[in-house]
Protein backbone atom coordinates (compact mmCIF):
# COMPACT_ATOMS: atom_id res chain seq x y z
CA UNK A 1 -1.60 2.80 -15.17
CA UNK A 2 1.94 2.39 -14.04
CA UNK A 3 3.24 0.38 -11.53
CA UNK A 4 4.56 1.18 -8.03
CA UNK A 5 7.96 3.71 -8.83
CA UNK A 6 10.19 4.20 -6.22
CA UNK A 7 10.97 7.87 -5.57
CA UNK A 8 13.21 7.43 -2.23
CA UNK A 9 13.30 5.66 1.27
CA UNK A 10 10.23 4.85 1.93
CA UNK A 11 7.95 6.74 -0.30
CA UNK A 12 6.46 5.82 -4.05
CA UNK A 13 4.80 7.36 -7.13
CA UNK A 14 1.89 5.82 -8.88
CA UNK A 15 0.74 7.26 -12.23
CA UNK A 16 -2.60 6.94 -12.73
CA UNK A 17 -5.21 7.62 -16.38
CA UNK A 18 -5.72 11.07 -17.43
CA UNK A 19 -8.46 13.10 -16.23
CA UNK A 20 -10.48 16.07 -18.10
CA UNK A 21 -11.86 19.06 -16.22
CA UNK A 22 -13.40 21.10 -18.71
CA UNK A 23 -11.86 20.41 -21.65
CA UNK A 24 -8.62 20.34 -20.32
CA UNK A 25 -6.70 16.82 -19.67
CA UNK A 26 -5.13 16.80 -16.57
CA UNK A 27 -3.13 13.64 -15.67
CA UNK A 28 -3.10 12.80 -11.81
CA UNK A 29 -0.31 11.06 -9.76
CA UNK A 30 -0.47 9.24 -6.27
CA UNK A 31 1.93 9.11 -3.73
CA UNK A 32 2.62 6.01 -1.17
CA UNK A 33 4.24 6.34 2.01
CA UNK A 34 5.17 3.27 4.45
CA UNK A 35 4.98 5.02 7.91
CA UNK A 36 7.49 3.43 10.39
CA UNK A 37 4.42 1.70 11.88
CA UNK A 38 3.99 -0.52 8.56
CA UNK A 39 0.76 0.76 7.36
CA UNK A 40 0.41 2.67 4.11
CA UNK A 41 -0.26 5.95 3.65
CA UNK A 42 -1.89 7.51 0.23
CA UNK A 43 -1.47 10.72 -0.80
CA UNK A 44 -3.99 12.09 -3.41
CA UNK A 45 -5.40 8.38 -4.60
CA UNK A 46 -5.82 7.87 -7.97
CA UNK A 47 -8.20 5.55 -9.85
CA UNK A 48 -7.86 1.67 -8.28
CA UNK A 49 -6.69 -1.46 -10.09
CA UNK A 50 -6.44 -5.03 -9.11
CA UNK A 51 -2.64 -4.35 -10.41
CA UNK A 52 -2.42 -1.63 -8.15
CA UNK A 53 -4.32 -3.06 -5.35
CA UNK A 54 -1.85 -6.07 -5.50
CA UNK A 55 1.47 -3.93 -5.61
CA UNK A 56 0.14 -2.06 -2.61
CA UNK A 57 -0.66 -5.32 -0.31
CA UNK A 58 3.08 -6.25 -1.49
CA UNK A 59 4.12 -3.17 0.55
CA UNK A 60 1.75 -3.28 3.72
CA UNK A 61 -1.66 -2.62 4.64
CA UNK A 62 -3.86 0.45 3.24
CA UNK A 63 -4.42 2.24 6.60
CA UNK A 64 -4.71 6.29 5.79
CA UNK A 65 -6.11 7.75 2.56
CA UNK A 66 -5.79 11.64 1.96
CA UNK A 67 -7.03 14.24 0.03
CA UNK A 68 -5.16 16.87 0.08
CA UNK A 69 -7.25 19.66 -1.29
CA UNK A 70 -11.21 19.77 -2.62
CA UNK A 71 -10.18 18.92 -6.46
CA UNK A 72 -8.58 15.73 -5.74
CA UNK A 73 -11.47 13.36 -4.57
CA UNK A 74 -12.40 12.13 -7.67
CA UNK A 75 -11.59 8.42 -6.55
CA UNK A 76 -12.08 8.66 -2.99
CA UNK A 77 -15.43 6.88 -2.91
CA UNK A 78 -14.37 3.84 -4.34
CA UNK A 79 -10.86 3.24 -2.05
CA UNK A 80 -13.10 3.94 1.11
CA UNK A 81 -15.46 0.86 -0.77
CA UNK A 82 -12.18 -1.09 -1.24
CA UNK A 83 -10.60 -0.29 1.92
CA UNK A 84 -12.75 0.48 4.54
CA UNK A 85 -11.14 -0.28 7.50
CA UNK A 86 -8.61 2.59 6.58
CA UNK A 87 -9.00 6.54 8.09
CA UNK A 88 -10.02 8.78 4.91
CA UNK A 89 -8.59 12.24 5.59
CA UNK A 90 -10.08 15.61 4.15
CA UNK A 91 -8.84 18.93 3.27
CA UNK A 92 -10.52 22.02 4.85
CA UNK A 93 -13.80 22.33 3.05
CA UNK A 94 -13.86 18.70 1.51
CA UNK A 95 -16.67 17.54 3.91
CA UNK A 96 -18.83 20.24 2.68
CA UNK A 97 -18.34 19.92 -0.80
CA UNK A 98 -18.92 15.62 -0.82
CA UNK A 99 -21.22 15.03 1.91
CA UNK A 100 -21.87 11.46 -0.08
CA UNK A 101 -18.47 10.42 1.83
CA UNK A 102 -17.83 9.57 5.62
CA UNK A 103 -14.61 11.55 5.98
CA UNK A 104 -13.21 10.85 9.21
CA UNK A 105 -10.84 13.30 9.55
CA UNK A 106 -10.62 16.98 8.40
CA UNK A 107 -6.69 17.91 8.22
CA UNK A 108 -5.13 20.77 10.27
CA UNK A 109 -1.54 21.91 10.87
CA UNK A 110 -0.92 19.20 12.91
CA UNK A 111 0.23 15.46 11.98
CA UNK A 112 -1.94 13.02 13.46
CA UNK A 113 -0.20 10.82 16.23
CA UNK A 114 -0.34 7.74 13.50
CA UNK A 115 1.48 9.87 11.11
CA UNK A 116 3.98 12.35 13.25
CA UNK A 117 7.32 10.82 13.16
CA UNK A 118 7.18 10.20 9.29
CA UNK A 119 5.44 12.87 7.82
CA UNK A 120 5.03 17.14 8.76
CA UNK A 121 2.20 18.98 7.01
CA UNK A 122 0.91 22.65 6.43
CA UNK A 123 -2.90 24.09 5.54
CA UNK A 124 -1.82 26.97 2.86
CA UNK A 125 -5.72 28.80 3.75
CA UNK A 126 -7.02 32.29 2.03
CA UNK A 127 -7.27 30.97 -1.52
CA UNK A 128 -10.74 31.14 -2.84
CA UNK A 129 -10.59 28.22 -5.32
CA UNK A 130 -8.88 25.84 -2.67
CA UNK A 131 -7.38 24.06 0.54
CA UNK A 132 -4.34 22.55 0.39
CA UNK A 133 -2.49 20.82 2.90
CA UNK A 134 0.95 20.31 1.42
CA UNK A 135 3.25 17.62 3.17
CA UNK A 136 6.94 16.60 4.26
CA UNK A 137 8.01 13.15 3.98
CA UNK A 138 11.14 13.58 6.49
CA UNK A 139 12.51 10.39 5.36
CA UNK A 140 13.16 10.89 2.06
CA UNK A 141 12.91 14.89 2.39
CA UNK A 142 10.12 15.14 0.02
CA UNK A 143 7.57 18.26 0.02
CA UNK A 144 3.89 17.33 -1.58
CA UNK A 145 1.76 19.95 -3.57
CA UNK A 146 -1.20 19.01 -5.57
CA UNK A 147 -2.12 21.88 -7.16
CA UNK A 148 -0.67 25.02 -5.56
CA UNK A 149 2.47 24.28 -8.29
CA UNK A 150 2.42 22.77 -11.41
CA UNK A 151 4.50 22.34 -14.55
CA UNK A 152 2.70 20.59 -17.53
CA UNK A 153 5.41 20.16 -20.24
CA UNK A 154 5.06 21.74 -23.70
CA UNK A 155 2.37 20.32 -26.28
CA UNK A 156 0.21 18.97 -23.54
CA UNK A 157 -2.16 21.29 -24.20
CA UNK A 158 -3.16 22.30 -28.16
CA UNK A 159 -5.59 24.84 -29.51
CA UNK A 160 -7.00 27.50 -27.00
CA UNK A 161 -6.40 25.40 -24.33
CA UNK A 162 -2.75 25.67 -24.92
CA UNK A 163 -2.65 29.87 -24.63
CA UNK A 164 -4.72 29.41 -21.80
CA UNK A 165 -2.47 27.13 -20.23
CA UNK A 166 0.47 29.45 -21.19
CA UNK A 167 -1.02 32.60 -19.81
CA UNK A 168 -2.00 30.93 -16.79
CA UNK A 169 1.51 29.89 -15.94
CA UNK A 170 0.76 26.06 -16.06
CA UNK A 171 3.26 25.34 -18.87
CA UNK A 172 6.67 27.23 -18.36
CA UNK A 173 10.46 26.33 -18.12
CA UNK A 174 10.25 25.74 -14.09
CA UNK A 175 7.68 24.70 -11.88
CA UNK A 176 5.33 27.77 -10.53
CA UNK A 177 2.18 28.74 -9.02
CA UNK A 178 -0.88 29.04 -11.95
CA UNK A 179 -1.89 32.81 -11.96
CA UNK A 180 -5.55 31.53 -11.11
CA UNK A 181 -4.08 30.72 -7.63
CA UNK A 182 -2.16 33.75 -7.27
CA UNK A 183 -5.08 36.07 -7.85
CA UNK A 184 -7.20 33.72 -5.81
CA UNK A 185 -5.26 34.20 -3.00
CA UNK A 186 -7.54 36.33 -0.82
CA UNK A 187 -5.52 36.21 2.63
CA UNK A 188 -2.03 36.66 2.02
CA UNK A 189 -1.15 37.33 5.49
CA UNK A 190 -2.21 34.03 6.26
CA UNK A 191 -0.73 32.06 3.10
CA UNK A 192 2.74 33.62 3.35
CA UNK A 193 2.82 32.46 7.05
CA UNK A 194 1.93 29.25 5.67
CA UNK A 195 4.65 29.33 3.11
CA UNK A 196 7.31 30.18 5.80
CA UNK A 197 6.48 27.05 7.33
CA UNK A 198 7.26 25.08 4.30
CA UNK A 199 10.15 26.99 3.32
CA UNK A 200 11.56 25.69 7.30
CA UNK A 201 11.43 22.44 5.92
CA UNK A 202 14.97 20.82 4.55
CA UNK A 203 13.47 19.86 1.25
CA UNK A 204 15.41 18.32 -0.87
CA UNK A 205 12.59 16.88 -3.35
CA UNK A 206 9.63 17.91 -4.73
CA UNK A 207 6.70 15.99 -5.87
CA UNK A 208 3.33 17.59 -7.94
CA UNK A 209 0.39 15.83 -9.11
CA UNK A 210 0.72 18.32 -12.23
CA UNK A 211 4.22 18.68 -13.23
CA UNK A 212 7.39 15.97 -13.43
CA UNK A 213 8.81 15.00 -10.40
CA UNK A 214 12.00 17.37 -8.96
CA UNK A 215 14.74 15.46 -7.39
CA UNK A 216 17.02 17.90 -6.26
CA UNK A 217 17.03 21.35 -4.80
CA UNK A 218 13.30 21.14 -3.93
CA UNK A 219 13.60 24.03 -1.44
CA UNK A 220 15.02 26.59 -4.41
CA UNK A 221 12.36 25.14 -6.79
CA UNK A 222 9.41 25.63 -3.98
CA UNK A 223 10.66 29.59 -3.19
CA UNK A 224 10.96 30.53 -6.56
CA UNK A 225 7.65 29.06 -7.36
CA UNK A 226 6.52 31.61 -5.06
CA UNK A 227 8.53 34.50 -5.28
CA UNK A 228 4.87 36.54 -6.14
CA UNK A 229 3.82 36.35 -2.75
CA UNK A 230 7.15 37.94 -1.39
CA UNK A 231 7.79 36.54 2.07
C-alpha cells in the first residue's frame, strides 16, 4: 500500500492491495478529503494499515467514512472497529445488503451540514446492479466515481478475462461507462437527470477507483464517458 498522494488542495489518493471479484483482480483506491472544519473525510476506504492509520492522524481526525455505492464495503467493518467515533455513510441499498454494520447515514442528493461547503454530491438511481453517489470536491474541482466509469489499462486482464474486459468496455483508450452498467440502467429518465447535475459541476478533475487518475478536462472526459445515455 502506498502512502498518502496528494492530488490537489485539500484532497488525497491512497492506493490500496488488489482485490478479486470473481476471477477478476480489481485494484481499489481511496480518497481523503480535509473538510474546512479539520476532520477527515474518506471516500471509498480501502484496507487499513498502521502506515496508513499514522499518515491519516498526520492530517486530522477520521470523522466521516463513505461508501459510495453497494460494491465498495469490503473494508468498512474494520474502519468503523478502528474509528468508531466517526459517522459511516451508505449508499442507497447498502443497509440492506450488510445489515452486520451500524450505518448511520444512508446518502441522498443532499450534502450533509458537516460536509456542504467542501463537497456537492449526486445519487445516479435506476441501475439494477448499483447506487452510486458520485461527488464534487469544490476545492480542488474534483468529480468522484467508483464504478459508474472505469479505465483499466491494457494487460491487466489476460486470458478470457481480458475479452471480457474488452467487450465490456472496461479496458479502452479513454475512460467510459462498462456496457454492464449501460444495459443495467433501468430508469434512464431518472439517471440522465442525474447526469445533468454532474455535468453543472465545473470539473476540472476526475478521480475513479478503476481507472488512472484524470487531471485535466474532467468535465469533457465525464460527458463523453456518457455520450450512450444522450442527455
Amino acid at each position: 500500500m502506498t502512502a498518502l498522494q496528494s492530488f490537489g488542495p485539500e484532497i488525497w489518493t491512497v492506493e490500496g492491495p488488489e482485490v478479486a471479484v470473481l476471477g477478476f483482480r480489481y485494484p481499489t483506491r481511496m480518497v481523503v478529503i480535509r473538510l474546512m472544519t479539520g476532520g477527515l473525510w474518506l471516500w471509498s476506504p480501502v484496507a487499513l494499515s498502521g502506515r496508513l492509520r499514522t499518515a491519516l492522524a498526520e492530517l486530522g481526525e477520521v470523522r466521516h467514512l463513505v461508501a459510495p455505492n453497494t460494491l465498495h464495503d469490503r473494508f468498512i467493518h474494520e474502519w468503523r472497529r478502528v474509528y468508531p467515533g466517526a459517522t459511516l455513510h451508505a449508499a442507497p441499498g447498502l443497509r440492506d445488503q450488510r445489515k452486520d454494520i451500524a450505518f448511520d447515514t444512508e446518502l441522498d442528493d443532499t450534502p450533509p451540514p458537516e460536509w456542504t461547503a467542501d463537497i456537492d454530491q449526486v445519487v445516479v438511481p435506476g441501475n439494477r446492479i448499483t447506487t452510486e453517489v458520485v461527488f464534487f470536491h469544490h476545492k480542488s474541482g474534483t468529480v468522484l466515481f467508483t464504478d459508474l466509469i472505469q479505465q483499466f489499462r491494457p494487460g491487466w486482464f489476460t486470458g478470457w478475462r481480458a475479452l471480457v474486459a474488452r467487450l465490456d468496455a472496461m479496458v479502452g483508450t479513454a475512460p467510459s461507462v462498462p456496457r454492464k452498467f449501460r444495459v443495467a440502467t433501468a430508469d434512464r429518465r431518472a439517471a440522465r437527470a442525474a447526469l445533468r447535475r454532474i455535468l453543472a459541476w465545473p470539473s476540472a478533475r476526475l478521480i475513479m477507483a478503476h481507472g488512472k487518475p484524470v487531471q485535466h478536462d474532467g468535465h469533457a472526459v465525464i460527458a463523453r464517458a456518457f455520450r450512450w445515455l444522450k442527455v
